[in-house]
C-alpha atoms as a PDB file:
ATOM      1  CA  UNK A   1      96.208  52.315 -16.213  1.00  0.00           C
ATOM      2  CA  UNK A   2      96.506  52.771 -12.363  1.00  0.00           C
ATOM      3  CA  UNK A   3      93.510  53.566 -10.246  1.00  0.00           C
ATOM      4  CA  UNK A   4      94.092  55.681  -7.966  1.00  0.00           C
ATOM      5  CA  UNK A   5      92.465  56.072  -4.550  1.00  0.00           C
ATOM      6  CA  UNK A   6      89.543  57.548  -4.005  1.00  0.00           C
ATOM      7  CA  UNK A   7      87.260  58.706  -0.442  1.00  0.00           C
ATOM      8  CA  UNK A   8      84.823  55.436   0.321  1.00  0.00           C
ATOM      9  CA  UNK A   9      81.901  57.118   0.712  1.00  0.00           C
ATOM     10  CA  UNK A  10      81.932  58.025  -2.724  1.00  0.00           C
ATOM     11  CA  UNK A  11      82.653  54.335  -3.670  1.00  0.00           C
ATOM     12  CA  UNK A  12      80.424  53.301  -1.486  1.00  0.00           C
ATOM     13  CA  UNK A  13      77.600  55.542  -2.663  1.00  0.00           C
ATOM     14  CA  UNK A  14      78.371  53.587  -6.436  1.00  0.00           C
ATOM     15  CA  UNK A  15      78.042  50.254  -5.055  1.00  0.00           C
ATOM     16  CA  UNK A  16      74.682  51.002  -3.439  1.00  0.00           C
ATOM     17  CA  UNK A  17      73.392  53.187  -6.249  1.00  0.00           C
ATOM     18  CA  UNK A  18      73.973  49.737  -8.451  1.00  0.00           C
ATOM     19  CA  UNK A  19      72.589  47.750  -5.935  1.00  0.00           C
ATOM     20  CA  UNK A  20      69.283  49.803  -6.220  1.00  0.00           C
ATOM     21  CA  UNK A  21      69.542  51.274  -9.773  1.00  0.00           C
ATOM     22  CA  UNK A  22      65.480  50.301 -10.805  1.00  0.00           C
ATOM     23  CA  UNK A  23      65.032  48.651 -14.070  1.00  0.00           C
ATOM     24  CA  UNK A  24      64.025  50.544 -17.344  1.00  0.00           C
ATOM     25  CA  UNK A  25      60.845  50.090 -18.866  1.00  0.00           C
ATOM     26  CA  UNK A  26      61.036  50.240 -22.106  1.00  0.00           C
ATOM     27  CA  UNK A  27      58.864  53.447 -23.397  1.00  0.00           C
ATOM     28  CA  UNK A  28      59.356  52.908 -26.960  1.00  0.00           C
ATOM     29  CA  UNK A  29      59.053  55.868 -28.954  1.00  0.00           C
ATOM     30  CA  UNK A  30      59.082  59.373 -29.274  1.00  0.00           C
ATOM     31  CA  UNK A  31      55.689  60.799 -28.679  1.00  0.00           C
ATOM     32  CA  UNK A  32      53.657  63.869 -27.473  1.00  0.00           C
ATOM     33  CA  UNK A  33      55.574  64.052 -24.108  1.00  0.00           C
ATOM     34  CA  UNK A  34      58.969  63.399 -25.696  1.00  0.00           C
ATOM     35  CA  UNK A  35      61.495  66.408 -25.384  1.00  0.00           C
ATOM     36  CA  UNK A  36      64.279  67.564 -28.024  1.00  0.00           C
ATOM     37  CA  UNK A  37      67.325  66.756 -26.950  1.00  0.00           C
ATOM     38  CA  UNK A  38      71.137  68.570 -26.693  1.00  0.00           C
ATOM     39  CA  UNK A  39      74.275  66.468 -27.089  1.00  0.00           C
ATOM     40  CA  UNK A  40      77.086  67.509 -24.895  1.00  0.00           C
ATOM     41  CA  UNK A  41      80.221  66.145 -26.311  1.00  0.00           C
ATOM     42  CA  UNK A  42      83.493  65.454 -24.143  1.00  0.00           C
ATOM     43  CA  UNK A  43      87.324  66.521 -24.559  1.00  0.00           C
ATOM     44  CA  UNK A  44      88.886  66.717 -27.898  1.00  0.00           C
ATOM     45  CA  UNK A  45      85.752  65.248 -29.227  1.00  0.00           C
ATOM     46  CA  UNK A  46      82.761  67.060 -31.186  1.00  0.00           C
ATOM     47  CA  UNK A  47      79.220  66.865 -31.935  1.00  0.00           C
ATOM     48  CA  UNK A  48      79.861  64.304 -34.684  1.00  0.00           C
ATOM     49  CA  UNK A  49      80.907  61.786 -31.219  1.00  0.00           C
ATOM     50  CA  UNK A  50      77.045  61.412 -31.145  1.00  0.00           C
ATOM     51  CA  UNK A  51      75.814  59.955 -34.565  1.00  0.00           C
ATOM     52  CA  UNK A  52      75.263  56.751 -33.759  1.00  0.00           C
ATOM     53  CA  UNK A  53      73.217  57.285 -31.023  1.00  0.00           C
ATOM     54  CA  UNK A  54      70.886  60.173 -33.162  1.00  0.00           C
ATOM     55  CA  UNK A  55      70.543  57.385 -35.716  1.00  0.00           C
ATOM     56  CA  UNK A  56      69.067  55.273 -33.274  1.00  0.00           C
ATOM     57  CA  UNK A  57      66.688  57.840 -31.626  1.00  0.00           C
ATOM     58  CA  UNK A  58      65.983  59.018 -35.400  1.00  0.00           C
ATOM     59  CA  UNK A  59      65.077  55.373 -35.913  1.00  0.00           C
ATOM     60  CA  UNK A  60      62.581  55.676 -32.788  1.00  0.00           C
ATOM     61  CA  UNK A  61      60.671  58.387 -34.202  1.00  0.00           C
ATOM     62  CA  UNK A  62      63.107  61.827 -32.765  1.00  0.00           C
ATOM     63  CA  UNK A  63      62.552  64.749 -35.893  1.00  0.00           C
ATOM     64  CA  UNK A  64      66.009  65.759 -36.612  1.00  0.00           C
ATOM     65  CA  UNK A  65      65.195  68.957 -35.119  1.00  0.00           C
ATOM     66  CA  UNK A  66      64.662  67.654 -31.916  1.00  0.00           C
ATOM     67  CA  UNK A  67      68.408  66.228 -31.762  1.00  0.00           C
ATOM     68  CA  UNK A  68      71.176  68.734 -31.640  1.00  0.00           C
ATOM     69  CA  UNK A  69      74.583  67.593 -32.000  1.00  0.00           C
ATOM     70  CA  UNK A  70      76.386  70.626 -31.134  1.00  0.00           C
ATOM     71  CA  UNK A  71      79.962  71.256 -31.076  1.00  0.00           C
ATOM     72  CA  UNK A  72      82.214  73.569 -29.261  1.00  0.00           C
ATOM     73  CA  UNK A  73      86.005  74.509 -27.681  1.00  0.00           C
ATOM     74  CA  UNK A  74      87.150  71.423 -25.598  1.00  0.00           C
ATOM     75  CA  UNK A  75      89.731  73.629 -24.257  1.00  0.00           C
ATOM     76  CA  UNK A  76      87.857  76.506 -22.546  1.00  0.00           C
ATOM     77  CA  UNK A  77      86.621  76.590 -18.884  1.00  0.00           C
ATOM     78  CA  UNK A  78      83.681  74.451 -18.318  1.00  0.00           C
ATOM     79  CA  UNK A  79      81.844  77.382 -16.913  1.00  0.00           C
ATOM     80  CA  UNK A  80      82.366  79.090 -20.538  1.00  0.00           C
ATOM     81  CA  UNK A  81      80.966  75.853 -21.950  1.00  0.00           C
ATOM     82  CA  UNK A  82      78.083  76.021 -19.394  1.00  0.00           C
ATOM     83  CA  UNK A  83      76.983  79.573 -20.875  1.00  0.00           C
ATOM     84  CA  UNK A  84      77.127  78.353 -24.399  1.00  0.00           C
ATOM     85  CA  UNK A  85      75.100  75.396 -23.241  1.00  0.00           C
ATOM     86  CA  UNK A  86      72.367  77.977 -22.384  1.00  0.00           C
ATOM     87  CA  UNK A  87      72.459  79.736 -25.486  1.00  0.00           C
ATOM     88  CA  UNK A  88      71.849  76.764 -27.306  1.00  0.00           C
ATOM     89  CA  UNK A  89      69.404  75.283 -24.785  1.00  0.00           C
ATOM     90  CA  UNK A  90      67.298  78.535 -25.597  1.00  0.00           C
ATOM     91  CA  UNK A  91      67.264  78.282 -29.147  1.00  0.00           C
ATOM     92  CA  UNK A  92      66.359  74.509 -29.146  1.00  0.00           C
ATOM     93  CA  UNK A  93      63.355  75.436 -27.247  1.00  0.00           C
ATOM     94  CA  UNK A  94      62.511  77.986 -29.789  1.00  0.00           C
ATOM     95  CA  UNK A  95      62.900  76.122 -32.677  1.00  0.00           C
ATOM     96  CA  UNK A  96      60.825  73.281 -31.119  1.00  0.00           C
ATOM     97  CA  UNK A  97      58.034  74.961 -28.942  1.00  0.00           C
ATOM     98  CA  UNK A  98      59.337  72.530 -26.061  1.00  0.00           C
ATOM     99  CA  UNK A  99      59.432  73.942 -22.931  1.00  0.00           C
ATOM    100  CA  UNK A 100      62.010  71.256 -21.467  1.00  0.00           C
ATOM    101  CA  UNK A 101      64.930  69.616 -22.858  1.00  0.00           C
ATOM    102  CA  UNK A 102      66.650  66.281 -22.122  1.00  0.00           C
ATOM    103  CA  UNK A 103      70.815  66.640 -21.928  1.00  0.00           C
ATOM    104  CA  UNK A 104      72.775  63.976 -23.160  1.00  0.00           C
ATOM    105  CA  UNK A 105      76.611  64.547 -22.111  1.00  0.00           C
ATOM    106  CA  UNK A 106      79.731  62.166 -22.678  1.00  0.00           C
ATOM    107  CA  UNK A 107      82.723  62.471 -20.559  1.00  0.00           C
ATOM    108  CA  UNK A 108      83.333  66.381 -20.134  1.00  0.00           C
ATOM    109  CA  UNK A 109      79.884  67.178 -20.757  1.00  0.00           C
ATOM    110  CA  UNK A 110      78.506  66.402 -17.980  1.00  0.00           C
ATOM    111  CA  UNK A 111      80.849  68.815 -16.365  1.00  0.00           C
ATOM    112  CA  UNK A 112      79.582  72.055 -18.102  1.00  0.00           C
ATOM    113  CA  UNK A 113      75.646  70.788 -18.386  1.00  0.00           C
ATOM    114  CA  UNK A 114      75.931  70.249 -14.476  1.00  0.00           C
ATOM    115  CA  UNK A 115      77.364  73.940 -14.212  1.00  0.00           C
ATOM    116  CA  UNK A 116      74.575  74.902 -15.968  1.00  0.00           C
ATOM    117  CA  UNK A 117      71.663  73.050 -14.238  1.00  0.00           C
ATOM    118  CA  UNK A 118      73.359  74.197 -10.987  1.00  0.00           C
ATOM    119  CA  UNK A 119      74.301  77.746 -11.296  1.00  0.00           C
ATOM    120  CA  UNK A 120      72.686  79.336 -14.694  1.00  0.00           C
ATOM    121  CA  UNK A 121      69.312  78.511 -14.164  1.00  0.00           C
ATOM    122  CA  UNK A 122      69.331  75.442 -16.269  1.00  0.00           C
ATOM    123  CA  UNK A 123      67.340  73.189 -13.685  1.00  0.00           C
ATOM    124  CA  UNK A 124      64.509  74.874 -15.245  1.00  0.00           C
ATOM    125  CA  UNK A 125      64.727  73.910 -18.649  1.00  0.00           C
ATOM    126  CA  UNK A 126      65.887  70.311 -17.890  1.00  0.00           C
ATOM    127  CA  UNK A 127      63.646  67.383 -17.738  1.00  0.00           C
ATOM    128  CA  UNK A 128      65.961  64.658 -17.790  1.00  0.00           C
ATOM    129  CA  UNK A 129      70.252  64.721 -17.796  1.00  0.00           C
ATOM    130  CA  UNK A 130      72.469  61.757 -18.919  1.00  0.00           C
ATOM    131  CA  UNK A 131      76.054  61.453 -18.047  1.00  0.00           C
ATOM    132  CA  UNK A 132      78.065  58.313 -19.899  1.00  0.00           C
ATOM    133  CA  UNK A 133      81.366  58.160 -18.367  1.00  0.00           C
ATOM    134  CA  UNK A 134      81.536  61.701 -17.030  1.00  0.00           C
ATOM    135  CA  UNK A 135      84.437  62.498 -14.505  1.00  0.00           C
ATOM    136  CA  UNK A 136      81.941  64.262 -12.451  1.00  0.00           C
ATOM    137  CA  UNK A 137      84.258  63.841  -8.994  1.00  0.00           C
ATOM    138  CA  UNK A 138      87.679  63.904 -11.452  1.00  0.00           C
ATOM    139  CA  UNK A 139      89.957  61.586 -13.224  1.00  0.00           C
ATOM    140  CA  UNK A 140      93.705  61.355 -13.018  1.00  0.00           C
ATOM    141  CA  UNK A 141      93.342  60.780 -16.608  1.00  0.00           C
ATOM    142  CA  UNK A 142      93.469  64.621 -16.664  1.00  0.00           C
ATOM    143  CA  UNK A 143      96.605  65.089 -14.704  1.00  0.00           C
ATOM    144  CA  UNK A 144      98.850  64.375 -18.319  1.00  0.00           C
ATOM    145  CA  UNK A 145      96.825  67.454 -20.276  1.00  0.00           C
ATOM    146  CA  UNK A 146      97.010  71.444 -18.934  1.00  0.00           C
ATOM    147  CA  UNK A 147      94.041  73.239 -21.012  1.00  0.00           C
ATOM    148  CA  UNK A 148      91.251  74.772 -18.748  1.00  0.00           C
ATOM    149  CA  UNK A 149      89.116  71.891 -18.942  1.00  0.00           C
ATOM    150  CA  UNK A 150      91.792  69.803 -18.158  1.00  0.00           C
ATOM    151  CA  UNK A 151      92.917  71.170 -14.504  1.00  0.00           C
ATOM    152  CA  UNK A 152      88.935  71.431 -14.129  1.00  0.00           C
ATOM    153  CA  UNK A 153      89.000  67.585 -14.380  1.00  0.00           C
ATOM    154  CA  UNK A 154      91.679  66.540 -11.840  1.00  0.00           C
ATOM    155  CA  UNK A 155      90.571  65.136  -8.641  1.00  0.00           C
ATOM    156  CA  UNK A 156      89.831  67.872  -5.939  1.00  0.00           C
ATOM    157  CA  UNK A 157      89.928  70.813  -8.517  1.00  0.00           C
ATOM    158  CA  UNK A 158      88.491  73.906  -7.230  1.00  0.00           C
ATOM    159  CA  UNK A 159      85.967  74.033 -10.170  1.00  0.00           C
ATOM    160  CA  UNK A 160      84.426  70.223  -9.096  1.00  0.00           C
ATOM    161  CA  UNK A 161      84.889  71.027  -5.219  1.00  0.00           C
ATOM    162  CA  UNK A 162      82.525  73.843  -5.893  1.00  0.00           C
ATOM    163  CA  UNK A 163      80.136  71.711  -8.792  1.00  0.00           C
ATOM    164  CA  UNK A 164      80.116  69.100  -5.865  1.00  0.00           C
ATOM    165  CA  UNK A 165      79.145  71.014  -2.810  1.00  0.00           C
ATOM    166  CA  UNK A 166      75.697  70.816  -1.434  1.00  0.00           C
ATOM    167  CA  UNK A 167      73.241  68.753  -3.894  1.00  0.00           C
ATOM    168  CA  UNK A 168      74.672  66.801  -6.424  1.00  0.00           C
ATOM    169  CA  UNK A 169      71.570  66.917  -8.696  1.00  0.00           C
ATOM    170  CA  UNK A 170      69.844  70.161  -7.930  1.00  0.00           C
ATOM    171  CA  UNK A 171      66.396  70.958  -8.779  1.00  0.00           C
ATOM    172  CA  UNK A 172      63.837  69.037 -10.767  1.00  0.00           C
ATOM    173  CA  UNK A 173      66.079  67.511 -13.854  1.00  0.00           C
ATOM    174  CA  UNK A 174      65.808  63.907 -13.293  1.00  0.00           C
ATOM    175  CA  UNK A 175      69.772  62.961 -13.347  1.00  0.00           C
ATOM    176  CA  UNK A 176      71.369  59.553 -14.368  1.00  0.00           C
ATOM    177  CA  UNK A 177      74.875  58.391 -14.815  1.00  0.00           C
ATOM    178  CA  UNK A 178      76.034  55.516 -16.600  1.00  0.00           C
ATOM    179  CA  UNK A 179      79.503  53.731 -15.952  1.00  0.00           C
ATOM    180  CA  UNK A 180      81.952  51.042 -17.204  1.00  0.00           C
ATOM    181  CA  UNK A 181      84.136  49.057 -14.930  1.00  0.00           C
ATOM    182  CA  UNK A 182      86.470  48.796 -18.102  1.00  0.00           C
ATOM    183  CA  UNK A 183      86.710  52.760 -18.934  1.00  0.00           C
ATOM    184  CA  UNK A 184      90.520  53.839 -18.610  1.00  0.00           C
ATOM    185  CA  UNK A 185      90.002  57.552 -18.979  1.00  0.00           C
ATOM    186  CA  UNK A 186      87.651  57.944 -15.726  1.00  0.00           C
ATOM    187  CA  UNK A 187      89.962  57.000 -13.195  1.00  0.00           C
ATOM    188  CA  UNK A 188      88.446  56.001 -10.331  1.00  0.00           C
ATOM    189  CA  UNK A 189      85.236  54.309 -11.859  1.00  0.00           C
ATOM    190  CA  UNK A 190      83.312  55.630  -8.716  1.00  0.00           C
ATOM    191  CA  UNK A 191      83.846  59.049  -9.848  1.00  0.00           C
ATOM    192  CA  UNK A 192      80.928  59.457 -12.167  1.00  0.00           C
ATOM    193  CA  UNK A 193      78.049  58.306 -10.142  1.00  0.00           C
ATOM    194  CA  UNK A 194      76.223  60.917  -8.173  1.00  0.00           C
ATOM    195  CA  UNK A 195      74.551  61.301  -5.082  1.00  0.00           C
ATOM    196  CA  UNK A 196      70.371  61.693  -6.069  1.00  0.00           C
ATOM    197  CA  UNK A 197      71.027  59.742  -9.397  1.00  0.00           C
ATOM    198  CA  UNK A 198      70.498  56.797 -11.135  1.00  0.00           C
ATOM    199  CA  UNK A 199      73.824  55.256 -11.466  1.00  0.00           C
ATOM    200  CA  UNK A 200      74.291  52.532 -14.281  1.00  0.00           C
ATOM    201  CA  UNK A 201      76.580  50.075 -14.451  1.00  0.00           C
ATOM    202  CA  UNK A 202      77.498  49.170 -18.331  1.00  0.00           C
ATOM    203  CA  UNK A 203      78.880  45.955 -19.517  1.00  0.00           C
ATOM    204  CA  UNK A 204      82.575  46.059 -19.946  1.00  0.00           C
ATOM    205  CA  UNK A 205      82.741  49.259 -22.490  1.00  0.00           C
ATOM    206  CA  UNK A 206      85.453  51.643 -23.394  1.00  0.00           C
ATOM    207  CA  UNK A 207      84.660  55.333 -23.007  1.00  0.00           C
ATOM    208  CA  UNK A 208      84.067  56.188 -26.000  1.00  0.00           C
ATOM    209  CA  UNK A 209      82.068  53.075 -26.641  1.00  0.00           C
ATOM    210  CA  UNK A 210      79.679  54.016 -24.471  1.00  0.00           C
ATOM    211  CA  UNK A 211      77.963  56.546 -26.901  1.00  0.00           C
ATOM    212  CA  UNK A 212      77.235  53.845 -29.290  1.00  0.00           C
ATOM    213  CA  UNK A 213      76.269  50.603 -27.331  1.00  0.00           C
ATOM    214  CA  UNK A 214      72.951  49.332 -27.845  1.00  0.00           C
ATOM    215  CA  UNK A 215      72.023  48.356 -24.863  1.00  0.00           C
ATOM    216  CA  UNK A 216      73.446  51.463 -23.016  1.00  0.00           C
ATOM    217  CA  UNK A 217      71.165  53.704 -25.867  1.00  0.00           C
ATOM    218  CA  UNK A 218      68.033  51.868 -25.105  1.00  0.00           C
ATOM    219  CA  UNK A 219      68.324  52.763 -21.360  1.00  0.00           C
ATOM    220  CA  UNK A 220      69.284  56.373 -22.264  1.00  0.00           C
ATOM    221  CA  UNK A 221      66.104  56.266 -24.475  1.00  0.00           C
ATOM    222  CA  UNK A 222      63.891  54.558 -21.563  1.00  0.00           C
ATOM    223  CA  UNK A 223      64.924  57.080 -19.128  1.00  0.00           C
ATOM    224  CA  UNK A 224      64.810  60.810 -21.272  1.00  0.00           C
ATOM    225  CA  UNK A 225      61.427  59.069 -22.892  1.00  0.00           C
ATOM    226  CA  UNK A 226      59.411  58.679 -19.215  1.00  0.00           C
END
């Protein structure tokens, strides 16, 4: 699939972000300080997209009701997605007594949970957000479907040129993005990292792969777990 062409300083901010990107220590397992986490599917995907990766923080010590998998309308606006993310932030919290949670997002995910941290309070209740293979400056991938989400996705959509303005990471959630130079749904590659994140280069994964990689799920686990 063709990349297409994409403003420099934008690449340029991925190739430095790489360049810097500190490495994980690993923090082992959940503990006292640990937070519950919410899974943030992508498009045309749903909650079940994450069960590796619950296995694996399961294995580490997560209670099962400190890892939702939720599910929800691929189609809608992000923004609706965003306020459904809050509902379901809230009740997490309850259920747990946590007063922060870490989001985990794949692809489209990151769209609505950064919609949320940025303009429904959600910086708040954050500690720590993950983003594997989000199109968080678009994809052209998204120019051949027309739902909501979809147009929300192209490259220099209103929604994203409003997501994007001012800070990048607002607030106090400690942001992260992880990317694969071999994904051919987030086209360009440099569209996921963000400015005020730690951006990730993966070994050469798929997109959907990147949910389920081992080595990608220990640094996911490293940097919610600090």
């Amino acid at each position: 699939m063709k990349k297409s062409a994409f403003p420099a300083a934008l690449v340029s901010l991925l190739l430095t972000s790489v360049a810097v990107c500190p490495a994980y220590a690993a923090t082992g397992t959940f503990g006292p300080a640990s937070n519950p986490i919410l899974f943030v599917h992508g498009y045309n995907s749903s909650g079940s997209y994450w069960n590796a990766m619950a296995d694996e923080f399961r294995t580490d010590g997560w209670p099962y009701t400190h890892l939702r998998q939720w599910s929800y309308d691929t189609r809608q606006s992000n923004a609706t997605t965003a306020q459904q993310i809050a509902t379901e932030v809230d009740r997490l919290l309850a259920a747990t007594g946590a007063t922060k949670v870490d989001v985990v997002t794949h692809s489209m995910g990151g769209l609505s949970s950064r919609y949320y941290a940025k303009n429904l309070g959600g910086s708040q209740k954050i500690d720590a957000w993950v983003s594997l293979g989000g199109p968080n400056h678009g994809t052209d991938w998204a120019n051949g479907c027309y739902d909501a989400s979809c147009v929300e996705m192209r490259i220099g959509s209103t929604f994203l040129g409003a997501l994007n303005s001012g800070d990048e990471s607002p607030g106090n959630p400690r942001y992260a993005t992880w990317w694969s130079p071999c994904d051919a749904v987030i086209n360009p590659d440099s569209s996921v990292a963000l400015s005020g994140a730690t951006n990730t280069k993966t070994a050469c994964l798929s997109h959907n792969a990147l949910g389920s990689d081992p080595t990608v799920y220990g640094q996911v686990r490293d940097h919610v777990n600090r």
